[in-house]
C-alpha atoms as a PDB file:
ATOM      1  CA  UNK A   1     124.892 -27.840 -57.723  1.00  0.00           C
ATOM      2  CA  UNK A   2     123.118 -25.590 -60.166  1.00  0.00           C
ATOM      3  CA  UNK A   3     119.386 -26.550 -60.009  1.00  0.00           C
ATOM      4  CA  UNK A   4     118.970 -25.864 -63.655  1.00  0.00           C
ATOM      5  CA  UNK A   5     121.727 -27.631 -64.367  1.00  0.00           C
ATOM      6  CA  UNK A   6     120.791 -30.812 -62.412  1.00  0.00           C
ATOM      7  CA  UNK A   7     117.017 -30.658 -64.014  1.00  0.00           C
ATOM      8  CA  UNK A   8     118.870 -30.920 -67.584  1.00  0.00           C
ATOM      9  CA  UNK A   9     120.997 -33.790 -66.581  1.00  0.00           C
ATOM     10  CA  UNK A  10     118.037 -35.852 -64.641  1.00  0.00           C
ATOM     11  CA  UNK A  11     115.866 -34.545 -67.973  1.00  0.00           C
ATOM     12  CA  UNK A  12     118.928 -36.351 -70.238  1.00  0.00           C
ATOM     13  CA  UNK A  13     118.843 -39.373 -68.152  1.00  0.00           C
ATOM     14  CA  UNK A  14     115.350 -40.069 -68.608  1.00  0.00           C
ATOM     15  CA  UNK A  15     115.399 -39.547 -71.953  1.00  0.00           C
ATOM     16  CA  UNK A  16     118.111 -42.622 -72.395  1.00  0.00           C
ATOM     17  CA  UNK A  17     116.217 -44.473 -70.291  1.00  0.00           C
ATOM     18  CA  UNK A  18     113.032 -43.937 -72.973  1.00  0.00           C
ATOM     19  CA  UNK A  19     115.100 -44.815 -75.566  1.00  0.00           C
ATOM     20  CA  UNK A  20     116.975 -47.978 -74.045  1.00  0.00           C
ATOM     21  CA  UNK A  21     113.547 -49.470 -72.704  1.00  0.00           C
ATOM     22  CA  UNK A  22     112.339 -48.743 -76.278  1.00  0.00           C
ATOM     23  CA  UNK A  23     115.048 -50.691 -78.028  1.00  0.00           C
ATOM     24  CA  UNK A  24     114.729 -53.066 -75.246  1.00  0.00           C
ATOM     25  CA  UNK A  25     110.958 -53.734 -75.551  1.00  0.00           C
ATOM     26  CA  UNK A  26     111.121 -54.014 -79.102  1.00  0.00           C
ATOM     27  CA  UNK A  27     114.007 -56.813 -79.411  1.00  0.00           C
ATOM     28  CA  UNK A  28     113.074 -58.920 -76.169  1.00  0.00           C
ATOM     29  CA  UNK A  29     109.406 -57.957 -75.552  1.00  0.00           C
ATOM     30  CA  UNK A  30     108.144 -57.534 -72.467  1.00  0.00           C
ATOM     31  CA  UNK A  31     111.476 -58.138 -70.174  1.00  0.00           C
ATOM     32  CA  UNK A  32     112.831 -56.330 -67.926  1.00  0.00           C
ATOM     33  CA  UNK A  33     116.156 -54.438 -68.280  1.00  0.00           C
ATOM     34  CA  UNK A  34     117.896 -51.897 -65.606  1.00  0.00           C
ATOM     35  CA  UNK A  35     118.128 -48.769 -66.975  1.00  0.00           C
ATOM     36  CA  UNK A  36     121.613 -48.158 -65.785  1.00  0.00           C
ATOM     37  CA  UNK A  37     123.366 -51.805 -65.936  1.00  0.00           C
ATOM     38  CA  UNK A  38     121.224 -52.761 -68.661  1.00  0.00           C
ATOM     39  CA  UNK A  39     121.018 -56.099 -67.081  1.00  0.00           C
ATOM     40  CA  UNK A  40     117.834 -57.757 -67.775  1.00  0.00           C
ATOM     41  CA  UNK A  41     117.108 -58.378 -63.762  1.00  0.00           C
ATOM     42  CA  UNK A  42     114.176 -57.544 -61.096  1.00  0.00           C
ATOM     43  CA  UNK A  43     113.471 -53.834 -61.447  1.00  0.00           C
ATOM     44  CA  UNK A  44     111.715 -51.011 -59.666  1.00  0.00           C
ATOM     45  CA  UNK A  45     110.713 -47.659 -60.200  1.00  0.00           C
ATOM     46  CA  UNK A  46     113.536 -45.571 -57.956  1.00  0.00           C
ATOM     47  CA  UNK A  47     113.026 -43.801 -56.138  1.00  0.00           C
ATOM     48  CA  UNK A  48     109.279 -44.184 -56.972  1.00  0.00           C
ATOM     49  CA  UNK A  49     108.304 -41.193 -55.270  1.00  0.00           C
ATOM     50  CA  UNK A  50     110.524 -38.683 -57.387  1.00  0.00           C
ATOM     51  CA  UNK A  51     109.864 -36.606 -60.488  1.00  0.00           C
ATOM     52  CA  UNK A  52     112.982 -38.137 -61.844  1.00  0.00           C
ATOM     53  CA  UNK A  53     112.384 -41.828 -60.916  1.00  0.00           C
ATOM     54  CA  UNK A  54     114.411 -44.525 -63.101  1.00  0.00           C
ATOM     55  CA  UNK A  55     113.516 -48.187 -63.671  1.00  0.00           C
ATOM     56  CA  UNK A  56     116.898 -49.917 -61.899  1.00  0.00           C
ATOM     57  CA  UNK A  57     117.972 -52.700 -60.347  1.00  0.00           C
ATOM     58  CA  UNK A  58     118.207 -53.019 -56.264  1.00  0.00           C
ATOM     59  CA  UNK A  59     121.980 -52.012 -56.608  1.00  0.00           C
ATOM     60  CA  UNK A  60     121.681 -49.450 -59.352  1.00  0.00           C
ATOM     61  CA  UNK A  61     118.407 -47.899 -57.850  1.00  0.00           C
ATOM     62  CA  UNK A  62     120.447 -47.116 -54.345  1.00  0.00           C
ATOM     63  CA  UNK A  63     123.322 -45.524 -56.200  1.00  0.00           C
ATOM     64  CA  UNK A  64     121.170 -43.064 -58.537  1.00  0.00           C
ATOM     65  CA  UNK A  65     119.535 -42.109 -55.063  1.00  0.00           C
ATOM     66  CA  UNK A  66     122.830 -41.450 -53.433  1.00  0.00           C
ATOM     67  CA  UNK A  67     123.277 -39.341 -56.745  1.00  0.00           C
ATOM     68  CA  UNK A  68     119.886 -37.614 -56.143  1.00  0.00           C
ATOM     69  CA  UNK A  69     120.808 -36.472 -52.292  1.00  0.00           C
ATOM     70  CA  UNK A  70     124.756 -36.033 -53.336  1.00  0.00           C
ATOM     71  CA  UNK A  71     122.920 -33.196 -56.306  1.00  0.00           C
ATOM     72  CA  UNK A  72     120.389 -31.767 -53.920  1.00  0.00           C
ATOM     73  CA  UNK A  73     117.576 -32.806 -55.969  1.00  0.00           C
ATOM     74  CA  UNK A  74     115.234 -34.796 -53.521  1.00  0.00           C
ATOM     75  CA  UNK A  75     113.142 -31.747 -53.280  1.00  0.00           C
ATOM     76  CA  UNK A  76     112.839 -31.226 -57.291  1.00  0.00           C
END
C-alpha cells in the first residue's frame, strides 16, 4: 500500500476517534468507550507504542493491529 495513502487513512481514523471520545466524554463523562465498537468496555491504548495508536477494546485493538501489519505501517 501507498504510504501516503495509509498516513491519510490512519490520520482520518484518529480524527473519528477525537470526535467520538468527544461526544462520548461529554454525554457519559468520564467512561470508557472503544473507539471502533463503541462499546463502553475495558480499553487500551493499541498498539501503545505506534504513532497511530487507538483507544480499543482487547478484540478491536488486535484487529486494527492486524490492519497495521496487513498496510505495512508498523514502521510509520
Amino acid at each position: 500500500m501507498n504510504q501516503q495513502y495509509a498516513i491519510k487513512v490512519l490520520e482520518g481514523m484518529q480524527e473519528m476517534d477525537k470526535a467520538f471520545a468527544k461526544k462520548m466524554f461529554e454525554a457519559n463523562g468520564a467512561a470508557t468507550f472503544c473507539a471502533d465498537c463503541h462499546k463502553n468496555t475495558a480499553t487500551g491504548l493499541r498498539p501503545f507504542w505506534h504513532r497511530f495508536a487507538r483507544v480499543l477494546c482487547p478484540a478491536c485493538g488486535e484487529e486494527y493491529e492486524g490492519l497495521l501489519k496487513n498496510m505495512k505501517t508498523v514502521d510509520i
